[in-house]
C-alpha atoms as a PDB file:
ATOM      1  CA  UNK A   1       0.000   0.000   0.000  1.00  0.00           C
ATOM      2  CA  UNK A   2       1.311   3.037  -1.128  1.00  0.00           C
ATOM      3  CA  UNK A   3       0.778   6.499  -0.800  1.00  0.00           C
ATOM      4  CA  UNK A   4      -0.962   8.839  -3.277  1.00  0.00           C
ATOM      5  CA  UNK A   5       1.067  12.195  -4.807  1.00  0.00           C
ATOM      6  CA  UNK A   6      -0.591  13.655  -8.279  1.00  0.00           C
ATOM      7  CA  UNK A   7       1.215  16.730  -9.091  1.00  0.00           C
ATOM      8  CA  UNK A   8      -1.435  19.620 -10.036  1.00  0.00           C
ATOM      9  CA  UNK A   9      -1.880  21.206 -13.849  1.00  0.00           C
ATOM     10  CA  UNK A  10      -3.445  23.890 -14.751  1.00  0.00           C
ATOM     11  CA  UNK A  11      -6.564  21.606 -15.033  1.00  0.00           C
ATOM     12  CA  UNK A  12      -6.146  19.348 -12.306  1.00  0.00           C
ATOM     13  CA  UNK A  13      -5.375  19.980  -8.202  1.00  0.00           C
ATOM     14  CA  UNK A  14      -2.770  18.593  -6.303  1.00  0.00           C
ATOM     15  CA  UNK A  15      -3.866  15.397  -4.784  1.00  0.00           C
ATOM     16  CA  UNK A  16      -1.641  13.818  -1.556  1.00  0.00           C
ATOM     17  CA  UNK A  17      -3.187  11.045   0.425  1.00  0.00           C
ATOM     18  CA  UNK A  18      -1.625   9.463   3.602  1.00  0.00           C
ATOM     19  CA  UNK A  19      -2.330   6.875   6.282  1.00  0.00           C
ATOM     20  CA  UNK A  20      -0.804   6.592   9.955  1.00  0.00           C
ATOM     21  CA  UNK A  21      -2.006   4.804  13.196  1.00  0.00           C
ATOM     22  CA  UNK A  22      -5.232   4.104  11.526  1.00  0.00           C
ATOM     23  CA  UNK A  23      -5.891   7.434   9.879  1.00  0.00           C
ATOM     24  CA  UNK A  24      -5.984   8.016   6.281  1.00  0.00           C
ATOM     25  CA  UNK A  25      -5.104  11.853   5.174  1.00  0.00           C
ATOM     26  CA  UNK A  26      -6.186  12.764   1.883  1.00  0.00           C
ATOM     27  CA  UNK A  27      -5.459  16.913   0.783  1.00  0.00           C
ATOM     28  CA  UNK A  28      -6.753  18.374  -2.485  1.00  0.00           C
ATOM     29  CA  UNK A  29      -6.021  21.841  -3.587  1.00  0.00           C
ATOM     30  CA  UNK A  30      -6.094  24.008  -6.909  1.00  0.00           C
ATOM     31  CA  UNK A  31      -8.233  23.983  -9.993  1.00  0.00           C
ATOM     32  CA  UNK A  32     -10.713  20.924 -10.510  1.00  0.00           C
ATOM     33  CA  UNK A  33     -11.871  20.628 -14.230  1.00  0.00           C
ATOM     34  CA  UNK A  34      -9.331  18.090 -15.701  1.00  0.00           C
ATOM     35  CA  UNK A  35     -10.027  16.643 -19.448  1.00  0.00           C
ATOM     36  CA  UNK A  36     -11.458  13.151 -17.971  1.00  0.00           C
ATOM     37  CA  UNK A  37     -12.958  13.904 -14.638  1.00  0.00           C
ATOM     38  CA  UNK A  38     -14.035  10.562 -13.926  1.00  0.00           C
ATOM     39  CA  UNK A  39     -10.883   9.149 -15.623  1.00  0.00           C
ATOM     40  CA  UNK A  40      -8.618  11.315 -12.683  1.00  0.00           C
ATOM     41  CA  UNK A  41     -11.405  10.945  -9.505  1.00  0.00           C
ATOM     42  CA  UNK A  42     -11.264   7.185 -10.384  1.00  0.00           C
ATOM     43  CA  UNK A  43      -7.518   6.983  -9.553  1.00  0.00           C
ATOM     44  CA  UNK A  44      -8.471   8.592  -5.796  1.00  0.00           C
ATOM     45  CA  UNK A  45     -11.573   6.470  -5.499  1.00  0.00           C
ATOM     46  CA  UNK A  46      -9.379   3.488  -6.859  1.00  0.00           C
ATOM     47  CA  UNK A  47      -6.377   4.474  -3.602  1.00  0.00           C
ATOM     48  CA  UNK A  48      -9.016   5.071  -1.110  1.00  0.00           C
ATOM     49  CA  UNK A  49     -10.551   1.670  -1.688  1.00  0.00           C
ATOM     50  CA  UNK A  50      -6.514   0.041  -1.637  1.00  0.00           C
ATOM     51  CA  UNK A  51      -5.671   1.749   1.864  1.00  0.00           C
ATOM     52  CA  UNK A  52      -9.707   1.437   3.801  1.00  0.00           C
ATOM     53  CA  UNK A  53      -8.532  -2.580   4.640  1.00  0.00           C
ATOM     54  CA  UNK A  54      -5.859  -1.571   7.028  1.00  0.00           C
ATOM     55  CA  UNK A  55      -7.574   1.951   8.271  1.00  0.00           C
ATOM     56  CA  UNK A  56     -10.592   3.182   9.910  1.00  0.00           C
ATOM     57  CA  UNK A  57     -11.398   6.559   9.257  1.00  0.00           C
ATOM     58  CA  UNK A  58     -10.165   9.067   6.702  1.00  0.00           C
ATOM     59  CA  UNK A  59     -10.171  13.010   6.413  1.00  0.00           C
ATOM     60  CA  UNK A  60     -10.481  14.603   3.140  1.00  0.00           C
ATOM     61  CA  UNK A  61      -9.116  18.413   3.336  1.00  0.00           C
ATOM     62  CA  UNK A  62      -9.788  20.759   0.167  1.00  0.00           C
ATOM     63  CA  UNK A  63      -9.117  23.678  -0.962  1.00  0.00           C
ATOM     64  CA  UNK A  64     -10.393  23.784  -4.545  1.00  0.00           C
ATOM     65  CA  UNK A  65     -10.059  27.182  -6.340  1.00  0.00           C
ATOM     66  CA  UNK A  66     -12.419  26.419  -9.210  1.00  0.00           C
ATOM     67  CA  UNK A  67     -14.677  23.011  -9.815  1.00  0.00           C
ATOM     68  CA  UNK A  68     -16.331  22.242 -13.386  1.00  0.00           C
ATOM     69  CA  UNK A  69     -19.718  20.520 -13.194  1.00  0.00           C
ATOM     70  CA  UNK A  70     -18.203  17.380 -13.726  1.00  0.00           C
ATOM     71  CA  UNK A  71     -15.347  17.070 -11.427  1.00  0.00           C
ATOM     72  CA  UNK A  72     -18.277  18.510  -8.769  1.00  0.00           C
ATOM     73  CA  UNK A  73     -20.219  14.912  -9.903  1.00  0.00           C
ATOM     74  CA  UNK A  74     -16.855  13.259  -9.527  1.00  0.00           C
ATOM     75  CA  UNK A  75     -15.992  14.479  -6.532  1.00  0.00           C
ATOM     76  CA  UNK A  76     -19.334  13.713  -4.699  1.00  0.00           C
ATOM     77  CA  UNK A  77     -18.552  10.530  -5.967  1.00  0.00           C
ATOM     78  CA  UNK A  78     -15.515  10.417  -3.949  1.00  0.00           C
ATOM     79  CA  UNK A  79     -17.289  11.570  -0.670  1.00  0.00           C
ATOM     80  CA  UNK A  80     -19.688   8.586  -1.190  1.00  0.00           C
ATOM     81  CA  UNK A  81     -16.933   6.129  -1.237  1.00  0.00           C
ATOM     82  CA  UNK A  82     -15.575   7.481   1.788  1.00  0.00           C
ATOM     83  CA  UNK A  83     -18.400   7.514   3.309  1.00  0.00           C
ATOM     84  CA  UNK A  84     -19.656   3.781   1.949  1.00  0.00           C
ATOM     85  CA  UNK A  85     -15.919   2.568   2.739  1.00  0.00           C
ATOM     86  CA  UNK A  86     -15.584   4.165   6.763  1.00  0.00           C
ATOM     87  CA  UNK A  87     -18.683   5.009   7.350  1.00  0.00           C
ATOM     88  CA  UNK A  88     -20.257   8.373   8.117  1.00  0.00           C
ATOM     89  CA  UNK A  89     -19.087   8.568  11.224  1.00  0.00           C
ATOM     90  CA  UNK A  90     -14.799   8.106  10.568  1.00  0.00           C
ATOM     91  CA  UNK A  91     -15.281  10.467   7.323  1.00  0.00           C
ATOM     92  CA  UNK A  92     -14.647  14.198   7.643  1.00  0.00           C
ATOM     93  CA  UNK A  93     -14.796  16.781   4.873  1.00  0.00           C
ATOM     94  CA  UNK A  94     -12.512  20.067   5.883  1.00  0.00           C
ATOM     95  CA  UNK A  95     -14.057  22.718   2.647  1.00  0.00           C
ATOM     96  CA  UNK A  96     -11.611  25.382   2.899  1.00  0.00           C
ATOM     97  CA  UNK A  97     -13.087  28.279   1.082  1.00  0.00           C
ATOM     98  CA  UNK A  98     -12.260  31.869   0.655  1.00  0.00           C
ATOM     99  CA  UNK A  99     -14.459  34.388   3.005  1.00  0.00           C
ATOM    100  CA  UNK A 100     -15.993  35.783  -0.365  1.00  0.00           C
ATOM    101  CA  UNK A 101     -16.508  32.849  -2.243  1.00  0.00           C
ATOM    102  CA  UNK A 102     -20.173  32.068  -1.862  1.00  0.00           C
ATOM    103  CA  UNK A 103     -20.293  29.926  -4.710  1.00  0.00           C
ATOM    104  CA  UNK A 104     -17.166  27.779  -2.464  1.00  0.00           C
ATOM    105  CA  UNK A 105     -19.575  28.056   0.817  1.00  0.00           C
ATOM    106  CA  UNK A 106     -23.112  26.674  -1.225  1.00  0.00           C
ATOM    107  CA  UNK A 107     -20.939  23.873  -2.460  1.00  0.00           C
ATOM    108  CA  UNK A 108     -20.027  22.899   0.771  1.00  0.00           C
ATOM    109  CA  UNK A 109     -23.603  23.365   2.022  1.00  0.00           C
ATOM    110  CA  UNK A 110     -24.574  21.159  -0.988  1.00  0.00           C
ATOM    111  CA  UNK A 111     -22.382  18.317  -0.350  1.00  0.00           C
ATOM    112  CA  UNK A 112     -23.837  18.373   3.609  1.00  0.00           C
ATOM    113  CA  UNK A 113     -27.063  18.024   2.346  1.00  0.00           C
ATOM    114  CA  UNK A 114     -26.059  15.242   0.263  1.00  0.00           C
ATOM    115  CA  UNK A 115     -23.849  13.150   2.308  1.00  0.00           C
ATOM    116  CA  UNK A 116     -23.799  12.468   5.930  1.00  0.00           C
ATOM    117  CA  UNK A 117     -20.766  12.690   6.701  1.00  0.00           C
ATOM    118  CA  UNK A 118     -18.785  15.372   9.000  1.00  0.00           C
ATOM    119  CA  UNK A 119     -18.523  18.581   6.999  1.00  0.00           C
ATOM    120  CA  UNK A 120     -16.513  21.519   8.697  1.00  0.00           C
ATOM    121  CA  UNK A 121     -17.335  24.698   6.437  1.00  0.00           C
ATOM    122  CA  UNK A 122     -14.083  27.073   6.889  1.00  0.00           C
ATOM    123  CA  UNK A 123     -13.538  29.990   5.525  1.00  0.00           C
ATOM    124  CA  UNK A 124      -9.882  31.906   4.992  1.00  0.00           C
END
């Protein structure tokens, strides 16, 4: 089991995922509208299945700049498989958003209304 690193494009965020004592860490940051969304969500979805056998909860941190609709379908994807994988209750969602991004905030609102897992709206 290895750990995740994609280096970010102009297109595509940085993703780095890590696990320790049970944890996994996975931190996503930049721009969000690659050429093949599901093609580049499928790779996370693909490492969070690989590392959930030896780890019981996970925390996703973000800090996404700008989403296209379909890395926003994508990504909900993604919360559902961490959320189908260590349950609601060992997934958190940290949506770090900028204090005058509304459109940032109502996606975060979106996804709580969506999935039940811990969301932590902050604001920078």
């Amino acid at each position: 089991m290895e750990e995740l690193k994609i280096n970010s494009t102009k297109n595509a965020p940085e993703v780095i995922g890590t696990f320790s004592n049970g944890k996994v860490s996975l931190n996503i940051s930049g721009n969000s509208f690659p050429e093949n969304a599901p093609r580049f969500y499928s790779l996370i979805n693909d490492w969070v299945e690989s590392v959930s056998a030896d780890n019981s909860s996970i925390e996703l941190n973000c800090d996404i700049n700008y989403m296209a609709s379909s890395s926003l379908i994508c990504f909900l994807g993604l919360l559902k498989k961490c959320e189908s994988v260590f349950g609601n209750g060992n997934t958190v969602l940290n949506w770090n958003y900028e204090n005058d991004d509304d459109d940032a905030l109502k996606t975060g609102e979106d996804f709580s209304k969506i999935v039940t897992i811990t969301i932590n709206l902050l604001p920078y």
